[in-house]
N, C-alpha and C. Protein backbone atom coordinates (compact mmCIF):
# COMPACT_ATOMS: atom_id res chain seq x y z
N UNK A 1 -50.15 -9.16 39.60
CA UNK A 1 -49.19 -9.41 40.66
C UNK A 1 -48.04 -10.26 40.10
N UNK A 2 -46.78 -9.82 40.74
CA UNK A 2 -45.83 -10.35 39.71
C UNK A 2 -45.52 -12.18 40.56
N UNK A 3 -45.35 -13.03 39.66
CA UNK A 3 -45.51 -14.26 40.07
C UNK A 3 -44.92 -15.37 39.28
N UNK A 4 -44.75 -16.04 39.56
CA UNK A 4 -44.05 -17.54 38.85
C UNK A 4 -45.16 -18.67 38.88
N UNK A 5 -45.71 -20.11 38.23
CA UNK A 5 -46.16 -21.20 37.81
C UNK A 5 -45.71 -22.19 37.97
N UNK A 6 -46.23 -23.02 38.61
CA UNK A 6 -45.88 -24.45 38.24
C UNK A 6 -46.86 -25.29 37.95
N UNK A 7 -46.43 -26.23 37.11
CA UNK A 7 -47.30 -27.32 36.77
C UNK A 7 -46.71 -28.54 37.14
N UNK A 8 -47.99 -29.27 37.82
CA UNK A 8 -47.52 -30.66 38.26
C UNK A 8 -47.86 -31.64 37.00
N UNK A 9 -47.18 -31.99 36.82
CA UNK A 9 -47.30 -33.21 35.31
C UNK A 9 -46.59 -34.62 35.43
N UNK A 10 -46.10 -34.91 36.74
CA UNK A 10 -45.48 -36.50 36.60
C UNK A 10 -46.04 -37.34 36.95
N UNK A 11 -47.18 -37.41 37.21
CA UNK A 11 -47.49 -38.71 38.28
C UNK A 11 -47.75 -39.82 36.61
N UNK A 12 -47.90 -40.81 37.41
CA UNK A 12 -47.58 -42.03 36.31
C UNK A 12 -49.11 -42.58 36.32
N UNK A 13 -50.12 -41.99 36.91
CA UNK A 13 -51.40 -42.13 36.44
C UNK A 13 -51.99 -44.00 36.52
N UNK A 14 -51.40 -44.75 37.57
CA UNK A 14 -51.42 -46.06 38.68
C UNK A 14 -53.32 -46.41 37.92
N UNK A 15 -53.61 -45.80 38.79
CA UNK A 15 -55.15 -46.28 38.67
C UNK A 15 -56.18 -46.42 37.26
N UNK A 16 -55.79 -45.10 36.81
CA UNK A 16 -56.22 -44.65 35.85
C UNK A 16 -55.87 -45.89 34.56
N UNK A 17 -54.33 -46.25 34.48
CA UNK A 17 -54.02 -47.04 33.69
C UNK A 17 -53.92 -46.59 32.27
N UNK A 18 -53.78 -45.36 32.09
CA UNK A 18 -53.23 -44.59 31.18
C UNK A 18 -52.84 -42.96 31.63
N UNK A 19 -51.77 -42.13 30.71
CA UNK A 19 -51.27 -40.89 31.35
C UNK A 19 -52.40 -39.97 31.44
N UNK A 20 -53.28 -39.23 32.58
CA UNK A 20 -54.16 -38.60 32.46
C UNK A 20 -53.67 -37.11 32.12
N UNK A 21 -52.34 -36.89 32.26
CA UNK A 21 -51.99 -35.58 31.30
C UNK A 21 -52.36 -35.24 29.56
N UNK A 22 -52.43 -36.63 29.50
CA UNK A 22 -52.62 -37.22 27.83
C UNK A 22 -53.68 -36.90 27.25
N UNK A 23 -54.78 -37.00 28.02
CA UNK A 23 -56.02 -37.17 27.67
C UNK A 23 -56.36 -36.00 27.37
N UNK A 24 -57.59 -35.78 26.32
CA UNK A 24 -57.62 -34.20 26.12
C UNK A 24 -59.25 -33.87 26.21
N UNK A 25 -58.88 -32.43 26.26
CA UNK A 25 -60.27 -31.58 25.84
C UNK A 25 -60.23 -30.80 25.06
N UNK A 26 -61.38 -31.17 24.44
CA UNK A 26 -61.53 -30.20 23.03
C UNK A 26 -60.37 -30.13 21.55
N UNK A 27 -59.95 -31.48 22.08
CA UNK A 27 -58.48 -32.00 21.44
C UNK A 27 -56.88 -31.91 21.47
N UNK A 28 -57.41 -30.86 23.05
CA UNK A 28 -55.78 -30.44 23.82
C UNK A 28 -55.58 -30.69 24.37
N UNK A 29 -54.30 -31.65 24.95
CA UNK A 29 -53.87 -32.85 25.85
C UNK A 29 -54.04 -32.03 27.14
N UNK A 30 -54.13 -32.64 28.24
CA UNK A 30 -54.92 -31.85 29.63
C UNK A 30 -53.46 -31.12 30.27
N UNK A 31 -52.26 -31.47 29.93
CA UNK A 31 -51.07 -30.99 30.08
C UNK A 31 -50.85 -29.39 29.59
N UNK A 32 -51.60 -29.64 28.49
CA UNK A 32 -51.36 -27.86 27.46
C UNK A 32 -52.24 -27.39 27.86
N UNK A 33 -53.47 -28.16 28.01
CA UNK A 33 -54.51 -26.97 28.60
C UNK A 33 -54.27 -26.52 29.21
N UNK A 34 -53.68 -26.76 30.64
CA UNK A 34 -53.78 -26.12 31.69
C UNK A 34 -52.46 -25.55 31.83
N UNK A 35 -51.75 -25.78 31.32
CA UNK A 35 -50.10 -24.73 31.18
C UNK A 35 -50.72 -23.65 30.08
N UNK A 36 -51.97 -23.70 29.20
CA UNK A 36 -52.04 -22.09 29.04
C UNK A 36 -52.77 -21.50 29.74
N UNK A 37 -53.88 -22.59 30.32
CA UNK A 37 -54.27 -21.16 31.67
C UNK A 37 -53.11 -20.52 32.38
N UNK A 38 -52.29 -21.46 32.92
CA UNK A 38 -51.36 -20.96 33.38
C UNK A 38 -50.69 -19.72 32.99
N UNK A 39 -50.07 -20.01 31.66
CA UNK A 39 -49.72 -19.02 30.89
C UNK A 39 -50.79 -17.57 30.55
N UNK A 40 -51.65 -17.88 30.69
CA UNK A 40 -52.56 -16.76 30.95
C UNK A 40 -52.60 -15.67 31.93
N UNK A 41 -52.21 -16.31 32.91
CA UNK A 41 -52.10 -15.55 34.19
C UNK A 41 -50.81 -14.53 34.47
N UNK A 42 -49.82 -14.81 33.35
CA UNK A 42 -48.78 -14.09 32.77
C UNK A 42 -47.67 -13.95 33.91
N UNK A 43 -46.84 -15.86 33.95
CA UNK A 43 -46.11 -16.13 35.07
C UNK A 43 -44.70 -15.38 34.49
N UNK A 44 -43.99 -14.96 35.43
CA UNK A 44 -42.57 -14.13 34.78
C UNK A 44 -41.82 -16.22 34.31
N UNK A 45 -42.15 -16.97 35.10
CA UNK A 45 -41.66 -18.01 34.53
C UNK A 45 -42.84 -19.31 35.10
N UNK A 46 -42.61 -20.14 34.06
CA UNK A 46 -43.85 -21.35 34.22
C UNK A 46 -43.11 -22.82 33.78
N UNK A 47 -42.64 -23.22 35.59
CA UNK A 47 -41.67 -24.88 35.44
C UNK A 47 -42.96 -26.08 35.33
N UNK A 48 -42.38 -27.07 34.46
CA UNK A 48 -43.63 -28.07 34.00
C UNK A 48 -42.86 -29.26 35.23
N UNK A 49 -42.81 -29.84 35.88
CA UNK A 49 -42.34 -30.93 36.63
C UNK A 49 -42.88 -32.17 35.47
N UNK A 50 -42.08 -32.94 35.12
CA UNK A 50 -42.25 -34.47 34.27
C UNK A 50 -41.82 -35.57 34.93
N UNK A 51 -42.29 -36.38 34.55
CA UNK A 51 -41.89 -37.90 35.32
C UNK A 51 -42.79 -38.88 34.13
N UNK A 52 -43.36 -39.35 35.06
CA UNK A 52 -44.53 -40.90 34.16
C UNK A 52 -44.65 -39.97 32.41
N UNK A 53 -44.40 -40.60 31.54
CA UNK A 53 -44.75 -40.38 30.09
C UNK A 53 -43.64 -38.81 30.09
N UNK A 54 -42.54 -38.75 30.42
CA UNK A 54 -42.31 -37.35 30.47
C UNK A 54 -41.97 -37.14 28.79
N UNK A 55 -41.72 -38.20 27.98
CA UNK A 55 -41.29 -37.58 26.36
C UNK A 55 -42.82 -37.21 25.72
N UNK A 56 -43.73 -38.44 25.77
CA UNK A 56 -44.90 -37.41 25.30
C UNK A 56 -45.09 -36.28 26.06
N UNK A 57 -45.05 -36.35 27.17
CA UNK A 57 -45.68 -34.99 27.73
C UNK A 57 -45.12 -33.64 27.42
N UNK A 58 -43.77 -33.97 27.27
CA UNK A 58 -42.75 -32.66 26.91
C UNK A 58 -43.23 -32.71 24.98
N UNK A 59 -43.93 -33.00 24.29
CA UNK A 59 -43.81 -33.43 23.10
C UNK A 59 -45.21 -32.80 23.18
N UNK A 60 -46.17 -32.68 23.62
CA UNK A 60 -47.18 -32.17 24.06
C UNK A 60 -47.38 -30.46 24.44
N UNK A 61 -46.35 -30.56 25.16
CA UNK A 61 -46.19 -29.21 25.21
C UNK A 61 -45.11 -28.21 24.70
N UNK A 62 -44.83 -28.43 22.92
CA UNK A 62 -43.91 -28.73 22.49
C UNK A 62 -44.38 -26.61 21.94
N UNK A 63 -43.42 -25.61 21.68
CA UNK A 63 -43.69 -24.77 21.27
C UNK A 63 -44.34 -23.23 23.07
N UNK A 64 -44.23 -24.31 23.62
CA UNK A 64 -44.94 -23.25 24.80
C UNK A 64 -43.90 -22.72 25.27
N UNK A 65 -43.64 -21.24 25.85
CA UNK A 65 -42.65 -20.86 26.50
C UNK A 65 -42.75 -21.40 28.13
N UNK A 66 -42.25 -22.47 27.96
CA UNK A 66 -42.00 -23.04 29.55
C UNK A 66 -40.65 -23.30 29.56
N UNK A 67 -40.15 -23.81 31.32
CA UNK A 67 -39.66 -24.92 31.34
C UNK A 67 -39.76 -26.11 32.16
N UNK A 68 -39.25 -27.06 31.43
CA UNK A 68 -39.57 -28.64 31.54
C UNK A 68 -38.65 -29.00 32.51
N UNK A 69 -38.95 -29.37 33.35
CA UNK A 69 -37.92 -29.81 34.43
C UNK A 69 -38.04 -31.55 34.79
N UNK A 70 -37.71 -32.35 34.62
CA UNK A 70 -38.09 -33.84 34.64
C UNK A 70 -37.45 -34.22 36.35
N UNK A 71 -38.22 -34.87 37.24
CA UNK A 71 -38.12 -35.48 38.24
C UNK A 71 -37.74 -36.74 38.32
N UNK A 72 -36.37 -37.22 38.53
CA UNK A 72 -36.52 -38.70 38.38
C UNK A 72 -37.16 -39.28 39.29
N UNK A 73 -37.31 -38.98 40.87
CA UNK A 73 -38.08 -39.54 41.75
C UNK A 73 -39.87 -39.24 41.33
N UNK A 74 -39.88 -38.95 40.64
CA UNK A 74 -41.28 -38.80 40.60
C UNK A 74 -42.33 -39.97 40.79
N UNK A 75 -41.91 -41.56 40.96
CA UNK A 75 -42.21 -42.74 41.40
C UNK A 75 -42.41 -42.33 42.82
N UNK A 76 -42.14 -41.52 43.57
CA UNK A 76 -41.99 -41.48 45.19
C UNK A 76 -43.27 -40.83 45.57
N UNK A 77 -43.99 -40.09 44.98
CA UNK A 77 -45.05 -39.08 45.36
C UNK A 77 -44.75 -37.61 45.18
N UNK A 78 -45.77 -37.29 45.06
CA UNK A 78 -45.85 -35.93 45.13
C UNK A 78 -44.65 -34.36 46.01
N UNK A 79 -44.18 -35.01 46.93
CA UNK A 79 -43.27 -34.23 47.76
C UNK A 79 -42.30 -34.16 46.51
N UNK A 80 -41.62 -34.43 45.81
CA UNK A 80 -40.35 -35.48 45.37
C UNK A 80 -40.65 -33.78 43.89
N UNK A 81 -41.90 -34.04 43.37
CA UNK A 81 -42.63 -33.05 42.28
C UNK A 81 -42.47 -31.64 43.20
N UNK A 82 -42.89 -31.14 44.12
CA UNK A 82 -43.05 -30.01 45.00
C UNK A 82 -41.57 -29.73 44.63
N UNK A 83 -40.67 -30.55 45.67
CA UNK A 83 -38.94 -29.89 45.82
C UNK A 83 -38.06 -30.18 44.48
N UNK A 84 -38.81 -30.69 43.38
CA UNK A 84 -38.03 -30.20 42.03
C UNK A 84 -38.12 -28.51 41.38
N UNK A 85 -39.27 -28.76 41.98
CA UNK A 85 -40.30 -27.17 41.59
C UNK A 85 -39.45 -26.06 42.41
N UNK A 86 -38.99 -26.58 43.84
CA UNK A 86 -38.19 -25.90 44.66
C UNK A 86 -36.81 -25.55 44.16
N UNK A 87 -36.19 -26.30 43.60
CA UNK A 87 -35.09 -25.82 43.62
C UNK A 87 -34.96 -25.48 42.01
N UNK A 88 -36.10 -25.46 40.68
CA UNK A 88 -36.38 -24.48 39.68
C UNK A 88 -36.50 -23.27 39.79
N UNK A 89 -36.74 -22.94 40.82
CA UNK A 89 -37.18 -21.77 41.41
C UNK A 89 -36.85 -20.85 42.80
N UNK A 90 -35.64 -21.66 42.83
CA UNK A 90 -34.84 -21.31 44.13
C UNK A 90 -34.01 -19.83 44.21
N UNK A 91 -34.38 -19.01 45.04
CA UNK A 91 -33.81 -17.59 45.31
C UNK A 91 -34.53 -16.29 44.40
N UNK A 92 -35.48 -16.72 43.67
CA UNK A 92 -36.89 -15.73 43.10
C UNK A 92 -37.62 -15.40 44.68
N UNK A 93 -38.27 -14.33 44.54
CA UNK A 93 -38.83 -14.01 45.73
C UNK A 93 -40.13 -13.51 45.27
N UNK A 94 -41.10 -14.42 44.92
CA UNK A 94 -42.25 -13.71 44.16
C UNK A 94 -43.21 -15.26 44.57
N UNK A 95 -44.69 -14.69 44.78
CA UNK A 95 -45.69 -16.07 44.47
C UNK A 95 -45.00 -17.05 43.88
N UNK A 96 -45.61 -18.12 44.04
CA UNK A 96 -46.19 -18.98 43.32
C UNK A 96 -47.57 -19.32 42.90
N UNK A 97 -47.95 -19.67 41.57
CA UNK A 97 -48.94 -20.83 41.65
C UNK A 97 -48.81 -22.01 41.37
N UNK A 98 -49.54 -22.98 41.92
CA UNK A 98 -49.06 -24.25 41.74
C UNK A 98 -50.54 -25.28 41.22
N UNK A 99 -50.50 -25.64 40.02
CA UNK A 99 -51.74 -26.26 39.31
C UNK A 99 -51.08 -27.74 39.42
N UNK A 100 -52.31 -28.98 38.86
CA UNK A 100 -52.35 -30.17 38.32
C UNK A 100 -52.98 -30.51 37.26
N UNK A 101 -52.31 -31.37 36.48
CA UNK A 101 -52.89 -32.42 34.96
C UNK A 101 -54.67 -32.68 35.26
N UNK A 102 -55.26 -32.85 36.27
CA UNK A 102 -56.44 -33.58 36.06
C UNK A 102 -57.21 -33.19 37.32
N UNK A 103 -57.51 -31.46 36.64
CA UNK A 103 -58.52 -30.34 37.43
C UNK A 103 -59.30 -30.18 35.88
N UNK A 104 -59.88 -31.13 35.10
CA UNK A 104 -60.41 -30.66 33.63
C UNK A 104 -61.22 -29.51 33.80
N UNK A 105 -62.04 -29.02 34.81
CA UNK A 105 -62.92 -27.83 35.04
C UNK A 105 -62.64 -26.75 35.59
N UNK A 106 -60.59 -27.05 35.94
CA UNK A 106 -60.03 -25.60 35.97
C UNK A 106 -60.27 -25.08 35.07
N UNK A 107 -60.52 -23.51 35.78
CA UNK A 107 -60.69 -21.99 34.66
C UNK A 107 -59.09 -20.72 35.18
N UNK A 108 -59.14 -20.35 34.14
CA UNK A 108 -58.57 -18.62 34.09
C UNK A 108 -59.32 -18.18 35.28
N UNK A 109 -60.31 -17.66 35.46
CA UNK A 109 -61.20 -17.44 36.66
C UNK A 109 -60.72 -17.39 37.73
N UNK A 110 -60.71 -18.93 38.41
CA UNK A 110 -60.13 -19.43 39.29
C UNK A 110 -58.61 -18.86 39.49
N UNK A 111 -57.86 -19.29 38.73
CA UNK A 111 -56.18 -18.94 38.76
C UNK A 111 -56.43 -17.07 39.15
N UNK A 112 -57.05 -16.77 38.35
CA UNK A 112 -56.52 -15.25 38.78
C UNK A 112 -56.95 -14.66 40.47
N UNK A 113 -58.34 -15.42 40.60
CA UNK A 113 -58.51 -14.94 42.08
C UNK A 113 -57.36 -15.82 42.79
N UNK A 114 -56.81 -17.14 42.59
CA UNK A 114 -55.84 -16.87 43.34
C UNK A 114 -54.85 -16.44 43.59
N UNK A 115 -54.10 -15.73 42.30
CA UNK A 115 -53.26 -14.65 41.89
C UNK A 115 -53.44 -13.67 42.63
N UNK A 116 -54.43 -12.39 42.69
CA UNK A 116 -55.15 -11.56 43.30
C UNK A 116 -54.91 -11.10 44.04
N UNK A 117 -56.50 -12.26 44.91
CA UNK A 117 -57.37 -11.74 45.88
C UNK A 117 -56.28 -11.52 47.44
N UNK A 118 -55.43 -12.09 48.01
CA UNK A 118 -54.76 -12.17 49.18
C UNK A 118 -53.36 -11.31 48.78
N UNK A 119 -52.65 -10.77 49.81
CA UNK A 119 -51.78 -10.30 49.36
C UNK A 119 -50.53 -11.61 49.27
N UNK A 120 -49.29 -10.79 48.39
CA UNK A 120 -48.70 -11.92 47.62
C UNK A 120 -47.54 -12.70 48.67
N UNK A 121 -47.29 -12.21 49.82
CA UNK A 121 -47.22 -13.29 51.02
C UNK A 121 -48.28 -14.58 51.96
N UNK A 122 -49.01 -14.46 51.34
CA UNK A 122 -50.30 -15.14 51.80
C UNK A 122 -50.45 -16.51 50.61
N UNK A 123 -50.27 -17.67 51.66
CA UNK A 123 -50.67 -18.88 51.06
C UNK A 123 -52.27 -18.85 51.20
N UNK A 124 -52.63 -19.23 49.98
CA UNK A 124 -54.09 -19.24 49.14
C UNK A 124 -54.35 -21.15 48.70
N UNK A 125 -55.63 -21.63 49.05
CA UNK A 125 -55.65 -22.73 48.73
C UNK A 125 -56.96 -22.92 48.17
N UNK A 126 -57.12 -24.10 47.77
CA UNK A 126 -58.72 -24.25 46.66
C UNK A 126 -59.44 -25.10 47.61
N UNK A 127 -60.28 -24.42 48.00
CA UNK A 127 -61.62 -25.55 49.15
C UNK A 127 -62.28 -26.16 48.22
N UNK A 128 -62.70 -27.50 48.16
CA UNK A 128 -63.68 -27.97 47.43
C UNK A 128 -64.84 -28.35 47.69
N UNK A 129 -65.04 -28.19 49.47
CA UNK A 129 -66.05 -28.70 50.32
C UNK A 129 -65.04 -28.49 51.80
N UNK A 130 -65.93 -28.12 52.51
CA UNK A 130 -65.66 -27.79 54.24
C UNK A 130 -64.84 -29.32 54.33
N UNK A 131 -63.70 -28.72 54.83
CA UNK A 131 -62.22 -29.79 55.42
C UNK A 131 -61.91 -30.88 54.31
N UNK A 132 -61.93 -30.65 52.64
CA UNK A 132 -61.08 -30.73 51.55
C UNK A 132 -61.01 -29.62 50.73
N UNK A 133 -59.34 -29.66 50.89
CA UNK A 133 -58.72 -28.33 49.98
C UNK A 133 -57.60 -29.20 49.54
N UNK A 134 -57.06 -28.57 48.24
CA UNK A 134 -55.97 -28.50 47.81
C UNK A 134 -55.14 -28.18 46.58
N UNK A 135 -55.07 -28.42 45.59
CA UNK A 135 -54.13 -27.77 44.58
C UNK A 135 -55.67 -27.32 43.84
N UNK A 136 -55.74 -26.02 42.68
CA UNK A 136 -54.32 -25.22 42.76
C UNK A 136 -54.50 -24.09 44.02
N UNK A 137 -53.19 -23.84 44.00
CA UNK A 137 -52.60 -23.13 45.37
C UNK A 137 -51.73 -21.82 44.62
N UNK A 138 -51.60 -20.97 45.79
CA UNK A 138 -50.71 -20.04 45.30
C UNK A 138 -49.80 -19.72 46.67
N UNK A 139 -48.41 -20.38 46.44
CA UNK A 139 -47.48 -19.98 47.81
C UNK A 139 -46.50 -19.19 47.46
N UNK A 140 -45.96 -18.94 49.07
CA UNK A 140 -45.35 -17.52 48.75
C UNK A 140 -43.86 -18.05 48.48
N UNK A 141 -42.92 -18.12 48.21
CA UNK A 141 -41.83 -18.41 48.35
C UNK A 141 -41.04 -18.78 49.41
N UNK A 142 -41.32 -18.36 50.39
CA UNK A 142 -40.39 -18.72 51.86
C UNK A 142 -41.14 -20.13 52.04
N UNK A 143 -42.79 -20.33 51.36
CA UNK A 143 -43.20 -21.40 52.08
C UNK A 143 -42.73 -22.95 50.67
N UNK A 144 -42.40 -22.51 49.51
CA UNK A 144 -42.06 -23.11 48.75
C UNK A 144 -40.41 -23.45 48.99
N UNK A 145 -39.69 -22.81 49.67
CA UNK A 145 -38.29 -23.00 50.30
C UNK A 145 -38.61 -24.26 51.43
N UNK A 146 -39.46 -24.48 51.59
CA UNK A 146 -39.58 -25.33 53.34
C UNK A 146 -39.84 -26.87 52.09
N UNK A 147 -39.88 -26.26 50.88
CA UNK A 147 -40.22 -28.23 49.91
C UNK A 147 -39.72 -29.23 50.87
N UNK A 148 -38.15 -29.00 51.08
CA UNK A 148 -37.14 -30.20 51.43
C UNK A 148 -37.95 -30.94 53.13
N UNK A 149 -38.76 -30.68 53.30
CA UNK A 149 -39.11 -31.10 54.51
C UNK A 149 -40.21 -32.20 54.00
N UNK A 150 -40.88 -32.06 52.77
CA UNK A 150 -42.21 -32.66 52.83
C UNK A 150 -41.73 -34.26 52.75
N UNK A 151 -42.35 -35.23 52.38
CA UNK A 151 -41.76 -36.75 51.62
C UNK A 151 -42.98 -37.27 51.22
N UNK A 152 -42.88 -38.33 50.70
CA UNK A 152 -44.01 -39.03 50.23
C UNK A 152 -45.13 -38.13 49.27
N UNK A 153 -45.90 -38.95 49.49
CA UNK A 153 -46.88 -38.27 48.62
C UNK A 153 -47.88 -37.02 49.80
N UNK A 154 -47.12 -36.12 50.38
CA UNK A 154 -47.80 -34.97 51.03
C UNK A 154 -47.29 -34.19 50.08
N UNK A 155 -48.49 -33.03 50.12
CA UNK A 155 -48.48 -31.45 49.33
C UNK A 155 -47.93 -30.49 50.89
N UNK A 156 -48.62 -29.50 50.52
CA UNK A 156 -47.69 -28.37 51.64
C UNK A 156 -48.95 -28.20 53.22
N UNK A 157 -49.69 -28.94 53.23
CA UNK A 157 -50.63 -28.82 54.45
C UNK A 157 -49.65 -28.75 55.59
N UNK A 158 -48.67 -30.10 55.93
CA UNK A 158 -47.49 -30.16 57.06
C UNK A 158 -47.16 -28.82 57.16
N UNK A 159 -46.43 -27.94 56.31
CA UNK A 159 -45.64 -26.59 56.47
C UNK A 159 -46.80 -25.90 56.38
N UNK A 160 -48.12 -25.68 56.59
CA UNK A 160 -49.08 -24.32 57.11
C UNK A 160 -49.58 -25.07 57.99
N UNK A 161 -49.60 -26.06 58.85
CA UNK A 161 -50.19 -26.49 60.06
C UNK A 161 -50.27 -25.41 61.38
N UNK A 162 -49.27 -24.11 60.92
CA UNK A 162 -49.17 -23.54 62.60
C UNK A 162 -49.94 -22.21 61.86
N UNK A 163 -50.07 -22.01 60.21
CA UNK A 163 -50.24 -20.56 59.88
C UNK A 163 -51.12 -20.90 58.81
N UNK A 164 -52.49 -21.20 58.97
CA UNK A 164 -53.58 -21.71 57.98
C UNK A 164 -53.62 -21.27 56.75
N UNK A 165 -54.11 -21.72 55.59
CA UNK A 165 -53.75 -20.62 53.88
C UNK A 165 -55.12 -20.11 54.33
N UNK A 166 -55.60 -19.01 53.21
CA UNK A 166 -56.75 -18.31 52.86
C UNK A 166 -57.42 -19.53 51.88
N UNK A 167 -58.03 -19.64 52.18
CA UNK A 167 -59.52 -20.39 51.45
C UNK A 167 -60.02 -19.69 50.17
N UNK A 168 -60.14 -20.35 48.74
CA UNK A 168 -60.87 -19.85 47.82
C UNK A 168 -61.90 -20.89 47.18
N UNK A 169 -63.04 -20.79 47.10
CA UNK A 169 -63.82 -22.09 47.18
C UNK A 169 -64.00 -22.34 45.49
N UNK A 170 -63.79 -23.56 45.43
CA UNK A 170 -64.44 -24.22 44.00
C UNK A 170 -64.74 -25.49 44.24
N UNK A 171 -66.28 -25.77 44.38
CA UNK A 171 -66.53 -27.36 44.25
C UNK A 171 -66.67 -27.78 43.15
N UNK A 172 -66.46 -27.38 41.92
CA UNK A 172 -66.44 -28.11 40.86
C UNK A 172 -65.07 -28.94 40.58
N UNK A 173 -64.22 -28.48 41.37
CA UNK A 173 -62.65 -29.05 41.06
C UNK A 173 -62.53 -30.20 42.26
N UNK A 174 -63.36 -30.43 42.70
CA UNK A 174 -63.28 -31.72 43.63
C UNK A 174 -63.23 -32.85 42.40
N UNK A 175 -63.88 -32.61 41.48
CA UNK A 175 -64.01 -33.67 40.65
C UNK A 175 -62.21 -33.83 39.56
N UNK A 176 -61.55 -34.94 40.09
CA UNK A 176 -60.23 -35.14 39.20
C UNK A 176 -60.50 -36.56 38.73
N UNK A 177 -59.20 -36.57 38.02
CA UNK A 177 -58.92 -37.90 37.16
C UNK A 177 -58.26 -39.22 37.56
N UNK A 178 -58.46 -39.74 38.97
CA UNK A 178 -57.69 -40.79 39.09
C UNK A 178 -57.96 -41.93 38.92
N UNK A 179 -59.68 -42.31 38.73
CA UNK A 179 -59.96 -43.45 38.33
C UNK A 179 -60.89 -43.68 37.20
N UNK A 180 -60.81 -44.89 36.42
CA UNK A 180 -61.74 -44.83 35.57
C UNK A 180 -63.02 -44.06 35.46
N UNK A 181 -63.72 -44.60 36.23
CA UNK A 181 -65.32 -44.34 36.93
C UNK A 181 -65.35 -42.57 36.57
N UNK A 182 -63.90 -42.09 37.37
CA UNK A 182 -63.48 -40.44 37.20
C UNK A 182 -63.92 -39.93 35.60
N UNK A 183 -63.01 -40.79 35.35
CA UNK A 183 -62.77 -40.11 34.15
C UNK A 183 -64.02 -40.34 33.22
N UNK A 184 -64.84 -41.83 32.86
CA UNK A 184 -66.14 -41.70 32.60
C UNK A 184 -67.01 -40.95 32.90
N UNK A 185 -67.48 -40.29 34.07
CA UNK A 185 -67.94 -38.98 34.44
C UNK A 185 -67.50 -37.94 33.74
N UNK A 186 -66.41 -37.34 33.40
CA UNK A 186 -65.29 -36.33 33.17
C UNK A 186 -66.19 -36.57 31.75
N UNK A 187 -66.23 -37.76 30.90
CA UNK A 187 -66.45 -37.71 29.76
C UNK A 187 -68.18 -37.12 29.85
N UNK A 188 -68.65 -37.89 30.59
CA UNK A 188 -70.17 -37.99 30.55
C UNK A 188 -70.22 -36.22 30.74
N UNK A 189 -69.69 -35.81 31.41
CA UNK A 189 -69.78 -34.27 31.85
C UNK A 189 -69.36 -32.89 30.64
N UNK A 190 -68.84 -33.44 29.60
CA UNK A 190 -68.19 -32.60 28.69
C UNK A 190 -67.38 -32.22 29.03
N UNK A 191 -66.21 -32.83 30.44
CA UNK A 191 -65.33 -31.83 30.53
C UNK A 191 -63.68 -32.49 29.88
N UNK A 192 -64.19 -34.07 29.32
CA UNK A 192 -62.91 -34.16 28.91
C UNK A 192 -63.67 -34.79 27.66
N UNK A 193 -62.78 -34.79 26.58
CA UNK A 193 -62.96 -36.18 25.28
C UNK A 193 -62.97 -37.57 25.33
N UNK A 194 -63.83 -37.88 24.89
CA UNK A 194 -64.20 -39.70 24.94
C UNK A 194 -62.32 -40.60 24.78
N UNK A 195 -62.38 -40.99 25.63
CA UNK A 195 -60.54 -41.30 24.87
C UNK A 195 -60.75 -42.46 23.88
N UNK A 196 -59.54 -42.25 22.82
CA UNK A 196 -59.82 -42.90 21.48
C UNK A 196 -59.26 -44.73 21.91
């Protein structure tokens, strides 16, 4: 299905107390990993959103056919990352998918059923457990046009409140990187590298 990518890559990683894009598996910073799943899924184009650490991170993903789009608000939350992505991608009329830095047990798998399975007007979201869902997602464009409405640190739940997404379940991706404790697990689990 023909489609476009985004990767969320700015947050400045507060808790964590280091860039969790940085951190790697299997010795590939969690930034590249998951921009080649991405790239796997064979986006006609794949925007990286940067902010917190954006020179390593762009340095990281140095050789990939992307592009790097840097957010200066990216201090504001997440909305701020969404409507950079919006207007990278403004007047394409095709899917989206929309991934994050610190899903370490995202798969190819996953991305393609949400590529897929719904048709390509249909917002698709990741359940991780009955009443938590959220990235990665696959929206349609009219609903990625409505960015300029979100603020703060909200994703796109506000703009499907009247028209629910399709549900694709993965409880293994409940598990992310925002706090230590996280990420010790993450290690204990094999799904990320001991950080040096």
């Amino acid at each position: 299905m023909p489609h476009d990518a985004v990767l969320l890559a700015a947050g400045g990683s507060t808790r964590l107390k280091r860039p969790k894009q940085l951190l790697t598996r299997q010795g590939t910073p969690l930034v590249r990993y998951v921009a080649e799943l991405l790239l796997s899924t064979s986006p006609d184009r794949l925007v990286i959103i940067t902010g917190g650490s954006a020179e390593a991170v762009a340095l990281a993903l140095q050789g990939l056919p992307v592009d790097i789009c840097y957010n200066p608000l990216w201090n504001t939350g997440l909305a701020s990352s969404i409507q950079c992505a919006a207007r990278a991608l403004c007047g394409r009329d095709r899917s989206i998918l929309i991934a994050g830095t610190d899903q370490p047990r995202l798969s190819l798998p996953h991305l393609l059923l949400l590529r897929d399975t719904f048709p390509a007007n249909a917002n698709v979201v990741t359940q991780y457990k009955k009443g938590a869902m959220g990235i990665p997602v696959r929206v349609s464009a009219a609903t990625l046009a409505k960015a300029p409405e979100l603020s703060g640190d909200k994703g796109f739940r506000d703009l499907w409140a009247d028209l629910p997404p399709k549900k694709i379940e993965a409880p293994e991706l409940l598990e992310d990187l925002d706090t230590p404790d996280q990420m010790a697990e993450a290690v204990k689990g094999g799904w990320i590298d001991p950080p040096a």
